[in-house]
Protein backbone atom coordinates (compact mmCIF):
# COMPACT_ATOMS: atom_id res chain seq x y z
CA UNK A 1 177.00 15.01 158.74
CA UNK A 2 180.84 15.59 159.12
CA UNK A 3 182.66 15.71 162.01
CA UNK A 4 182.79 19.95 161.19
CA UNK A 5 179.22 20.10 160.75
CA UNK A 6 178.94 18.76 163.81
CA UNK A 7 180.90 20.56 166.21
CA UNK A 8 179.58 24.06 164.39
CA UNK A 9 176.21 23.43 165.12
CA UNK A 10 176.19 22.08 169.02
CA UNK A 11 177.92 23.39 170.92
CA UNK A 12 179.05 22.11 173.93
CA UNK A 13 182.12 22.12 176.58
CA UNK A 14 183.15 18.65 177.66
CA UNK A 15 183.95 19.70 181.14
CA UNK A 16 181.01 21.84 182.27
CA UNK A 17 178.55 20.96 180.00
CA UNK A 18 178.96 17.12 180.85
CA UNK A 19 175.33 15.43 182.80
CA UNK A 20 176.99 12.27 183.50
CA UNK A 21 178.94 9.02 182.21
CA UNK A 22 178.04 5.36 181.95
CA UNK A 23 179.19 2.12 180.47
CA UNK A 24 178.20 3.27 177.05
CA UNK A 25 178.80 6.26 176.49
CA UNK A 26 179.16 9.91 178.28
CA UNK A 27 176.22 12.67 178.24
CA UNK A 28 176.40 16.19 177.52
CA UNK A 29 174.27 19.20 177.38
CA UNK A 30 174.63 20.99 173.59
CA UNK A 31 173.32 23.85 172.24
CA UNK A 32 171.89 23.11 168.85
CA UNK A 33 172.68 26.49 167.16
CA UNK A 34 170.34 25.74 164.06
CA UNK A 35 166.78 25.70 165.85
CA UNK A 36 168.21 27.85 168.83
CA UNK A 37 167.45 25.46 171.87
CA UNK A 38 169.32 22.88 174.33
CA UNK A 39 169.67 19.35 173.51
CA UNK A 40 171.45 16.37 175.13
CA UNK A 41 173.84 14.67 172.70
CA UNK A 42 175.12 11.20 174.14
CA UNK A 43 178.69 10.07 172.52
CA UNK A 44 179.65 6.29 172.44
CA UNK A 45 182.70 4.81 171.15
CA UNK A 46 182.10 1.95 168.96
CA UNK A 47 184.03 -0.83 170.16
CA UNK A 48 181.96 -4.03 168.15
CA UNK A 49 179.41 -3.89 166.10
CA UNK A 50 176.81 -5.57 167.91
CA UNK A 51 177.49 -2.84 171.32
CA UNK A 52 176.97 0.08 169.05
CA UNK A 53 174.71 3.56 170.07
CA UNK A 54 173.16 3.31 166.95
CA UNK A 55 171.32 0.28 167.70
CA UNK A 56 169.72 1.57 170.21
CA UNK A 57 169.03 4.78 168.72
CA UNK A 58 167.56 2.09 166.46
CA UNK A 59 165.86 0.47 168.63
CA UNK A 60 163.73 3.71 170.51
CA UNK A 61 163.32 5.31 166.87
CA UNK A 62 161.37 1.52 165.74
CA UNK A 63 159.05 2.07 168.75
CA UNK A 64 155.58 4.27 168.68
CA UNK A 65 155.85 7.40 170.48
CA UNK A 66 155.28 6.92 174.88
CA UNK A 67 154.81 9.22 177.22
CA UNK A 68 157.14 7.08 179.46
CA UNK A 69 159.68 6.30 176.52
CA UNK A 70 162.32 8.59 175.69
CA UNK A 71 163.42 8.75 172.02
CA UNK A 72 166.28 9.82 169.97
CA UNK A 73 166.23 12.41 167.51
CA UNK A 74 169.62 12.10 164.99
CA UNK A 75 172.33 9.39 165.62
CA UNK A 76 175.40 9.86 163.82
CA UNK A 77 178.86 8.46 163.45
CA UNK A 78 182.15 11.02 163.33
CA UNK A 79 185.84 10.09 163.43
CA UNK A 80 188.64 11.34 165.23
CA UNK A 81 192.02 10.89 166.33
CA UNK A 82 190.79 8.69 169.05
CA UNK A 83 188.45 6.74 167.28
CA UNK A 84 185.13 6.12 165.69
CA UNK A 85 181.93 7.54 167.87
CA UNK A 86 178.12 7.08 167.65
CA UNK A 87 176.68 10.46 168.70
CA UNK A 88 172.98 10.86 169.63
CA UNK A 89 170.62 13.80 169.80
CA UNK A 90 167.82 13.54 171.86
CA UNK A 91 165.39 16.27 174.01
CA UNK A 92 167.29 17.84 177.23
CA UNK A 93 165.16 17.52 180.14
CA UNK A 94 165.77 20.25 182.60
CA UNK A 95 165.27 18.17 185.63
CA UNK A 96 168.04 15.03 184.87
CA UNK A 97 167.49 11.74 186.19
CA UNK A 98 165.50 9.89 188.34
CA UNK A 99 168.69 9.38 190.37
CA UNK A 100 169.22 13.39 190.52
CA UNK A 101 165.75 13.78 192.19
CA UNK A 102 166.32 11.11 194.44
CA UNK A 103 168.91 12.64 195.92
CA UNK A 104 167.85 16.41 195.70
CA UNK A 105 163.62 16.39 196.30
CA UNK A 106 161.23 15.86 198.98
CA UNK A 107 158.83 13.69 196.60
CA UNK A 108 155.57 13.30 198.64
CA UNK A 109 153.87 10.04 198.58
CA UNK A 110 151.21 10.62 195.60
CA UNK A 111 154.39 11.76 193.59
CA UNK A 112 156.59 8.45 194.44
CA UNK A 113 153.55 6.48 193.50
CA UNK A 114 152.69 8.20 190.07
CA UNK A 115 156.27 7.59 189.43
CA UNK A 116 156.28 4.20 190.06
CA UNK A 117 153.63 3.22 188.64
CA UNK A 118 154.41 5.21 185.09
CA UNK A 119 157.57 3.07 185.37
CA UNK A 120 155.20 -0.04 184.62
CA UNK A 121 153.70 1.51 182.40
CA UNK A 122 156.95 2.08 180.48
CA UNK A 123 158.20 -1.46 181.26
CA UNK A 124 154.58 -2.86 180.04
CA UNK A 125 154.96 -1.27 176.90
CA UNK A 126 158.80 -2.32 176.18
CA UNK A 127 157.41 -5.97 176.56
CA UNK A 128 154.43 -5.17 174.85
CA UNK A 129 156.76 -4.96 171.83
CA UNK A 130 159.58 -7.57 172.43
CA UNK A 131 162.03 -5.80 174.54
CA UNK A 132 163.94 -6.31 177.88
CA UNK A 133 165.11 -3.21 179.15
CA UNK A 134 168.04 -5.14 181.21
CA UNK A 135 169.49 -1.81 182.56
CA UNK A 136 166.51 0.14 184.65
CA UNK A 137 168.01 2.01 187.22
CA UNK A 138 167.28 5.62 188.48
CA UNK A 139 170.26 6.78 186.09
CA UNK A 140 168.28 5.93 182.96
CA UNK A 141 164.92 7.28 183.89
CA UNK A 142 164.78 10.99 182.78
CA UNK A 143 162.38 13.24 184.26
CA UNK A 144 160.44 15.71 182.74
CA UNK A 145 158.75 18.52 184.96
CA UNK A 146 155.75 20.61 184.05
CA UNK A 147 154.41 23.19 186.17
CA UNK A 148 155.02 20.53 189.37
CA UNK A 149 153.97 17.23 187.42
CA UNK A 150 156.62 14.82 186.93
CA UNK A 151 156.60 12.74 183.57
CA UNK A 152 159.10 9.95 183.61
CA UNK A 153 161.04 8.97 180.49
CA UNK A 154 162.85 5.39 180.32
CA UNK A 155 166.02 5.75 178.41
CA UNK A 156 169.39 4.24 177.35
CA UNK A 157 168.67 0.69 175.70
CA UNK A 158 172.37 -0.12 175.46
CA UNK A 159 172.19 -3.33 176.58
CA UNK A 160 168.32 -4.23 176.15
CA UNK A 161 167.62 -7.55 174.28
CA UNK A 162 164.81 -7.76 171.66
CA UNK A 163 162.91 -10.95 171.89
CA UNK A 164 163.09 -13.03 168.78
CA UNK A 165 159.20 -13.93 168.90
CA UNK A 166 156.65 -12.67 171.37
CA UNK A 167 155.88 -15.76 172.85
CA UNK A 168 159.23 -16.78 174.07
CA UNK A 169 160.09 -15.45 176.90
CA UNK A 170 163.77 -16.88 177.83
CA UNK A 171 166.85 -15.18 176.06
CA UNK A 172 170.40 -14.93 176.05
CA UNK A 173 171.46 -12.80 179.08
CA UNK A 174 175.26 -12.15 177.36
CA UNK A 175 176.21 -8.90 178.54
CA UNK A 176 175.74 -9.79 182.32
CA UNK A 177 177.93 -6.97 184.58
CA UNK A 178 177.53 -3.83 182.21
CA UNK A 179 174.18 -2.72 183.81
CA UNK A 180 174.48 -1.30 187.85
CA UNK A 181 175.14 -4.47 190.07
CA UNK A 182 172.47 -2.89 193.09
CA UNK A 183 169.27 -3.02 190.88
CA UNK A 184 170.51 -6.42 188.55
CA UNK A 185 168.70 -9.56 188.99
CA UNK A 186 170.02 -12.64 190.46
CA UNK A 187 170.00 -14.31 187.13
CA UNK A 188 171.75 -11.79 185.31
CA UNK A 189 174.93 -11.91 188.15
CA UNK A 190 174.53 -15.85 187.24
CA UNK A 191 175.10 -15.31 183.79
CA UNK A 192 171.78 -17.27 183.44
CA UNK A 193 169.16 -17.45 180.54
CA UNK A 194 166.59 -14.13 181.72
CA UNK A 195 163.12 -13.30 181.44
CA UNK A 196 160.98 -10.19 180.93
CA UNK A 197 160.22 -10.32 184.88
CA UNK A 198 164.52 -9.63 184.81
CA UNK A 199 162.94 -6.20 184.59
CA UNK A 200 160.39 -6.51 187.15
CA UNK A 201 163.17 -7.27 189.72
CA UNK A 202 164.82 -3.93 188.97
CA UNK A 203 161.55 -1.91 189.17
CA UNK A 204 161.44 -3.76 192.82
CA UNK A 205 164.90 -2.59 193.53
CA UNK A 206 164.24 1.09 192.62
CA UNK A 207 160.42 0.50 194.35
CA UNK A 208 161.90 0.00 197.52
CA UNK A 209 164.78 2.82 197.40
CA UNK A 210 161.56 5.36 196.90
CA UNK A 211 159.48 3.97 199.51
CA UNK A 212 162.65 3.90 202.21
CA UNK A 213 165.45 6.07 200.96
CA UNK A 214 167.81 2.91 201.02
CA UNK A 215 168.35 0.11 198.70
CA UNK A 216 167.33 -3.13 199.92
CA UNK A 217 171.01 -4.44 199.50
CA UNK A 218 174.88 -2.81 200.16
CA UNK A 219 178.06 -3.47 200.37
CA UNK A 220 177.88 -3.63 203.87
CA UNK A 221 181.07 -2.10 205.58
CA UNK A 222 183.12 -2.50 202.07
CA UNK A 223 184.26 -0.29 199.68
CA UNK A 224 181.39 -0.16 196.74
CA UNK A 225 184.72 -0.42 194.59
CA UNK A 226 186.02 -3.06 195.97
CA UNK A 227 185.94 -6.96 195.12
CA UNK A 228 184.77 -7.35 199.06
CA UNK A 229 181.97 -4.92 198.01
CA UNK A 230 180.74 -6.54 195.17
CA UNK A 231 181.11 -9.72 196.62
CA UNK A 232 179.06 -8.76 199.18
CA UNK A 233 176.87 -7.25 197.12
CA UNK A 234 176.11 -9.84 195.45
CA UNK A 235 175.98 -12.10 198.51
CA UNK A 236 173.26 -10.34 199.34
CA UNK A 237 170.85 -10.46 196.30
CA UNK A 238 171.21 -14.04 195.66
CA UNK A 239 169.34 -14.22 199.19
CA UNK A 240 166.97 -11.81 198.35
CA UNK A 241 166.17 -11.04 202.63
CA UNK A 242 164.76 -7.22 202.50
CA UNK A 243 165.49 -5.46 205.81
CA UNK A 244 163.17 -4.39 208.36
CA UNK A 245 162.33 -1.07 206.69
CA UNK A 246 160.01 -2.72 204.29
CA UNK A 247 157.44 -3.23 207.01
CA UNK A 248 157.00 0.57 206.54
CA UNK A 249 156.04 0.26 203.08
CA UNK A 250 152.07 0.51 202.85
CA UNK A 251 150.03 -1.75 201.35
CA UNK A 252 149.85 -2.96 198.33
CA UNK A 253 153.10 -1.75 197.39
CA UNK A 254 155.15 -3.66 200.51
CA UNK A 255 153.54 -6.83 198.76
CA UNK A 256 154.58 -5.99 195.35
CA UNK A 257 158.05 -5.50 196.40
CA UNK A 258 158.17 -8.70 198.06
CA UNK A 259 157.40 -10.05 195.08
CA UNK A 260 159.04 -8.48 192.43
CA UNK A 261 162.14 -9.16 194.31
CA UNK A 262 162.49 -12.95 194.19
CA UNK A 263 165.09 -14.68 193.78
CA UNK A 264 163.71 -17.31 191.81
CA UNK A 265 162.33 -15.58 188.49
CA UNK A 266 159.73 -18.25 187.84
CA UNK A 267 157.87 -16.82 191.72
CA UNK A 268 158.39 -13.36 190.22
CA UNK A 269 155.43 -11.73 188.97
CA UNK A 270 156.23 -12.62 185.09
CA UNK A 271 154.54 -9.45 183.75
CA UNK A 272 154.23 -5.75 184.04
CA UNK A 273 150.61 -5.91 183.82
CA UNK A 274 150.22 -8.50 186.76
CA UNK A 275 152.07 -6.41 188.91
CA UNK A 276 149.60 -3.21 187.67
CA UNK A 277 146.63 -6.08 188.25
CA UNK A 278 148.22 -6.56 191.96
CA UNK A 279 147.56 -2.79 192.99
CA UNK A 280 144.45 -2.57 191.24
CA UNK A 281 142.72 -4.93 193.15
CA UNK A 282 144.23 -4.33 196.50
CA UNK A 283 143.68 -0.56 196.02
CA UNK A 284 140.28 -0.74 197.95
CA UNK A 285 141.41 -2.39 200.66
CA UNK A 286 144.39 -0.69 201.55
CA UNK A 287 143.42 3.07 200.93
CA UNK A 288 143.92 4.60 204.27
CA UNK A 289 147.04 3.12 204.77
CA UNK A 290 148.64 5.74 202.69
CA UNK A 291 147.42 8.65 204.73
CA UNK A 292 149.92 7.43 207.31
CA UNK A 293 152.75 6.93 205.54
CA UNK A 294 155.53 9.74 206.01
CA UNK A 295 157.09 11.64 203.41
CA UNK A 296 160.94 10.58 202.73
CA UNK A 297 163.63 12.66 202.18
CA UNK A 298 166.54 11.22 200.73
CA UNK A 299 170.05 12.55 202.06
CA UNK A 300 171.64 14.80 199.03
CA UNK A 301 174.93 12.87 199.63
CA UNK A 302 174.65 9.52 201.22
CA UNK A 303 177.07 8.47 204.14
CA UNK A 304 179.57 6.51 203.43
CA UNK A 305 180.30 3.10 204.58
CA UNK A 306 182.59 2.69 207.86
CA UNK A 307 185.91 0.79 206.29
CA UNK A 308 187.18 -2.18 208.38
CA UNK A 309 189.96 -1.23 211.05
CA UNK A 310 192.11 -3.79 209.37
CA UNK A 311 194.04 -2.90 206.27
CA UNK A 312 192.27 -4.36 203.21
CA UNK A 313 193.71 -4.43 199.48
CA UNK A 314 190.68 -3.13 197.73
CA UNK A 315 191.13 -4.33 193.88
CA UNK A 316 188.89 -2.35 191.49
CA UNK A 317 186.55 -5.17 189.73
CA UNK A 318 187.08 -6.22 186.04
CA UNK A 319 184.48 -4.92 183.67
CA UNK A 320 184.52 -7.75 180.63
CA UNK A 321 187.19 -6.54 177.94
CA UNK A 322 184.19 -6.76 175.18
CA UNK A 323 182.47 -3.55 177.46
CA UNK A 324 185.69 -1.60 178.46
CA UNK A 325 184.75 1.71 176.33
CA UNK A 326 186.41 5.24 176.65
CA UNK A 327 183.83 7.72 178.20
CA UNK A 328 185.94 10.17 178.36
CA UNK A 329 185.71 13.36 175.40
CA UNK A 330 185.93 11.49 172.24
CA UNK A 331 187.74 14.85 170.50
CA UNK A 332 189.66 15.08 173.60
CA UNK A 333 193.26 14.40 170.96
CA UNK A 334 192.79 16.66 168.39
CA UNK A 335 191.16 19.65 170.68
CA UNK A 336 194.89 19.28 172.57
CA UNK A 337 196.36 19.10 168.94
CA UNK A 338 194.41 22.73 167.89
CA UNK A 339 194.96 24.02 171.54
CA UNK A 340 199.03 23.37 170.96
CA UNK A 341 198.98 25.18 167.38
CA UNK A 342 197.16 28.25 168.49
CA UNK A 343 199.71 28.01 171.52
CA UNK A 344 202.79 28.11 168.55
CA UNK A 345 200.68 30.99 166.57
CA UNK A 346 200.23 32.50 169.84
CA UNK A 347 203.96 32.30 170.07
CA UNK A 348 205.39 33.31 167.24
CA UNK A 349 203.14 36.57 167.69
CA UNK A 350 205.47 37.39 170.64
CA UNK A 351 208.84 36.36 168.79
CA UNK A 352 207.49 38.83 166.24
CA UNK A 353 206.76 41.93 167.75
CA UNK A 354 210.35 40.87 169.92
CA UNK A 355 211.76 40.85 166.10
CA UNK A 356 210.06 43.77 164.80
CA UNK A 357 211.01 45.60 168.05
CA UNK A 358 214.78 45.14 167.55
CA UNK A 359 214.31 45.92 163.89
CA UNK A 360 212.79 49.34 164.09
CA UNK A 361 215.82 50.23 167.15
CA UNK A 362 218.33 49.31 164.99
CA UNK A 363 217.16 50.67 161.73
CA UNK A 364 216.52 54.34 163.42
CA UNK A 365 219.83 54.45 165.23
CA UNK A 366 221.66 53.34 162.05
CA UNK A 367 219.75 56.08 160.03
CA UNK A 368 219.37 58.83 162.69
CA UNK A 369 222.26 57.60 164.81
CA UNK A 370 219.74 57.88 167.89
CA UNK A 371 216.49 57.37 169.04
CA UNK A 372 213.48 59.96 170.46
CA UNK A 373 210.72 58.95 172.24
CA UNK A 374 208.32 60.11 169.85
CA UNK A 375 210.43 57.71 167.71
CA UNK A 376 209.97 54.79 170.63
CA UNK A 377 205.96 55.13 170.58
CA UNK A 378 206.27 55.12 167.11
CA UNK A 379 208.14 51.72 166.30
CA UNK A 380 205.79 50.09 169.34
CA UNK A 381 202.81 51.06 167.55
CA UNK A 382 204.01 49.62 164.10
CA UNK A 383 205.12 46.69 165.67
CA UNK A 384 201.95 45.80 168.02
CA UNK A 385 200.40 46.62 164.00
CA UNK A 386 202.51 44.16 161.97
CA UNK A 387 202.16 41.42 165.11
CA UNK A 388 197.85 42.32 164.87
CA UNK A 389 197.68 41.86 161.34
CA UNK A 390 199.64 38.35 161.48
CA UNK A 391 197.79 37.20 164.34
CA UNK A 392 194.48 37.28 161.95
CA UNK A 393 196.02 34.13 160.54
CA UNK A 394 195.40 31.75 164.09
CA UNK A 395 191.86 33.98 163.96
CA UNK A 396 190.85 32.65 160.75
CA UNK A 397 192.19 29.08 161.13
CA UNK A 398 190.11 28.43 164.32
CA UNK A 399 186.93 31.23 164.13
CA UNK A 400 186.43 31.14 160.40
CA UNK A 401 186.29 27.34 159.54
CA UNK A 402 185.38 27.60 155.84
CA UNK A 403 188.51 29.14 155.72
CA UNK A 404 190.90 26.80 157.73
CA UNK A 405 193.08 25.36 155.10
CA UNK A 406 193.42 28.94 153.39
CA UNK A 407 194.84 30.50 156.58
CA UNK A 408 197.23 27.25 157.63
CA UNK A 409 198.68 28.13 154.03
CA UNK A 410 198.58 31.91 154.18
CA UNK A 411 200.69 30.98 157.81
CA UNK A 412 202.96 28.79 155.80
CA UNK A 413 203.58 31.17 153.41
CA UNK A 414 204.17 34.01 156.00
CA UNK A 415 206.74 32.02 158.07
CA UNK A 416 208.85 31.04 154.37
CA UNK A 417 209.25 34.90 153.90
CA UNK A 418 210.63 34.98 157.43
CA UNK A 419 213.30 32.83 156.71
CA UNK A 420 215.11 35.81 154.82
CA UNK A 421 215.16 37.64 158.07
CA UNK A 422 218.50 38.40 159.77
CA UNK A 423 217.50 38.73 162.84
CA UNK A 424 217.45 35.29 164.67
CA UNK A 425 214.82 35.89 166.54
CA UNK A 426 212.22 36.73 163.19
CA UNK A 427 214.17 33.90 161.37
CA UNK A 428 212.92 31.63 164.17
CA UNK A 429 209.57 32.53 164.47
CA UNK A 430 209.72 31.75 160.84
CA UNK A 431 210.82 28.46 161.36
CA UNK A 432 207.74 27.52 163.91
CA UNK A 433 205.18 29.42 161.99
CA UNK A 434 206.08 26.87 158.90
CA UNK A 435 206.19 23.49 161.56
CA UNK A 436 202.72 24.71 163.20
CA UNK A 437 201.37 25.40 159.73
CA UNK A 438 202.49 21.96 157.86
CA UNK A 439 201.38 20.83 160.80
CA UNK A 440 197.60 21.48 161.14
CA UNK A 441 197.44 20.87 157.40
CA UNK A 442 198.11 17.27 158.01
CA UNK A 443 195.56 17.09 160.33
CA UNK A 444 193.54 19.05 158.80
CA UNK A 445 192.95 16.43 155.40
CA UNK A 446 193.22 13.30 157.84
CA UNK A 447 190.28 14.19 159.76
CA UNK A 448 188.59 15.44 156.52
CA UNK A 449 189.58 12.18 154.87
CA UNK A 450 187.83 9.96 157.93
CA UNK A 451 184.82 11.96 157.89
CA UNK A 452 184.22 11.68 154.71
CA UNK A 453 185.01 7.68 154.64
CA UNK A 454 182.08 8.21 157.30
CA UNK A 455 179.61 9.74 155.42
């Protein structure tokens, strides 16, 4: 699919229509104008090779359908003036994130527990065939709603790590700081070798958050931005003490918190399905304790953090150069390039009904040696004609794509015969209508020439 194709059948504003940005890649909502429904395409500049969309569009696709997993649809790969992109079409779930119904439900306790525990599920099956997610937060976890029941959906495998053979368990943890530092294991801020239980420490992190409406460790008074912040941050995980709140977590989930978040992965539970084993068996003996636990209700914008009283130099942190990638609207160049030629059309509209204007005065008073107002309605109405009839060039250049190229020339051509024109201000509008016109031509075959090299 070409880069045209594309953008003519979703449809999509990069402001509004935007759900949310990340370290690979930006999210919007589209409307896919061939079947008629919503859809959320995900765009991705590709940077290297081995940090590309497509992989992991790759890597959902390769799996067996889930009710917890969240596949892909299309991936494709368009060029622009900024770049190359991966762009990926998957289902548009009504509801968002995880994260978005954190912050704007009252989830009752039945709910936060079917939650949770279809996140193991998910995370037992990604195992189950050889991956580490290494990026589970409440961003990536779509939901999908259905007449009150909530279906999770793990997504975005941008930086998960497919195991070479299914009974190793250590790999290469080489893309440590991409994934959100509050719910990333010790090992991975170590830049150590991980294991699937990497995964298990997350689901503890976002566990606890659902339980208590907090996460288990901040930033404490510094900025989350800041290089205090994340040093504290991080301060804090590598101890791995859970505050007080967690004694309000009913059993068994309080223990399987406690465990999942361990600082040393080899005390971790090293399995989904031991941790699904854990409430199994402690699910007799700990029934009525969830009758008494009270519904949270998560603040929809959480307080900030008091600064310090002294004056601190906040430095943002340094994402690795390898994972510094543009989120911002890939097309962003050349929709400012079409927005500044239908600005010049737009233009030398004016300059020619100005033209035409002074044209029609000067031809009746040189004729009739004076002017009538029937005469005055008359050359306004021929003029507002003439300057209608050339402004169907910009129409067809931006409405009618198929014709594009046949309108930038039929512009060319118009601003040439212009050139003839005494008056300086038709002889001038001339002269931009030709620069506008050569110039969207230009663009026009460059962008056709890198979509077709992308083919």
């Amino acid at each position: 699919m070409t880069q045209e194709e594309f953008q003519n059948r979703y449809i999509y504003d990069p402001q509004r229509d935007c759900l949310g940005r990340g370290g690979f890649g930006s999210v919007y909502r589209a409307h896919d104008t061939l079947r008629g429904r919503d859809v959320a395409i995900k765009i991705s500049e590709v940077s290297q090779e081995n940090l590309r969309l497509k992989h992991e569009v790759e890597i959902a696709k390769s799996l067996p359908e889930h009710r917890n997993i969240a596949h892909y649809e299309q991936c494709y790969t368009l060029s622009s003036f900024s770049g190359v992109f991966d762009v990926a079409v998957m289902q548009y779930y009504e509801a968002g994130s995880l994260e978005q119904i954190l912050q704007n439900k009252r989830l009752d306790i039945d709910q936060r527990i079917d939650i949770l525990t279809q996140l193991l599920d998910g995370i037992a099956y990604l195992h189950s065939h050889n991956i580490i997610h290494r990026d589970l937060k409440p961003q990536n976890i779509l939901v999908d709603m259905y007449r009150g029941k909530i279906t999770i959906k793990i997504t975005d495998f941008g930086i998960s790590k497919q195991m070479e053979d299914i009974n190793r368990s250590l790999v290469s943890n080489s893309l440590v700081g991409v994934g959100t530092l509050s719910y990333a294991s010790p090992e991975q801020l170590a830049e150590r070798s991980i294991r699937r239980n990497t995964d298990l420490w997350s689901f503890g992190i976002i566990a606890f958050r659902m339980m208590t409406g907090e996460l288990p460790f901040t930033c404490g008074n510094f900025s989350p931005k800041s290089e205090q912040g994340r040093s504290e941050l991080m301060r804090q995980i590598n101890g791995g003490n859970l505050p007080a709140s967690i004694a309000n977590v009913p059993s068994p989930w309080r223990e399987l918190i406690e465990r999942c978040i361990t600082v040393d992965n080899k005390k971790r539970p090293q399995s989904a399905e031991e941790c699904i084993a854990l409430l199994v068996s402690n699910a007799e003996h700990n029934g009525d304790d969830e009758t008494h636990f009270e519904d949270v209700i998560i603040p929809e914008k959480p307080e900030k953090p008091e600064q310090p009283k002294k004056s601190i130099e906040h430095h943002e942190p340094i994402q690795p150069k390898e994972t510094q990638i543009n989120t911002s609207n890939p097309f962003a160049v050349r929709d400012k390039f079409d927005k500044a030629i239908r600005i010049a059309y737009v233009i030398f509209a004016i300059m020619m009904f100005i033209g035409l204007c002074n044209y029609m005065y000067d031809l009746s008073t040189g004729v009739y040696g004076s002017v009538t107002d029937t005469y005055v309605i008359f050359n306004i109405a021929y003029s507002a004609l003439c300057v209608c009839t050339y402004m169907l060039v910009p129409y067809l250049t931006f409405k009618v794509r198929r014709t594009a190229i046949y309108a930038h020339i039929l512009a060319l051509y118009v601003g040439i015969i212009y050139l003839d024109a005494e008056e300086s201000v038709m002889f001038w509008a001339g002269i931009l209508m030709i620069l506008a016109s050569i110039a969207a031509l230009i663009k026009g075959f460059i962008v056709k020439s890198q979509t077709s090299n992308n083919r």
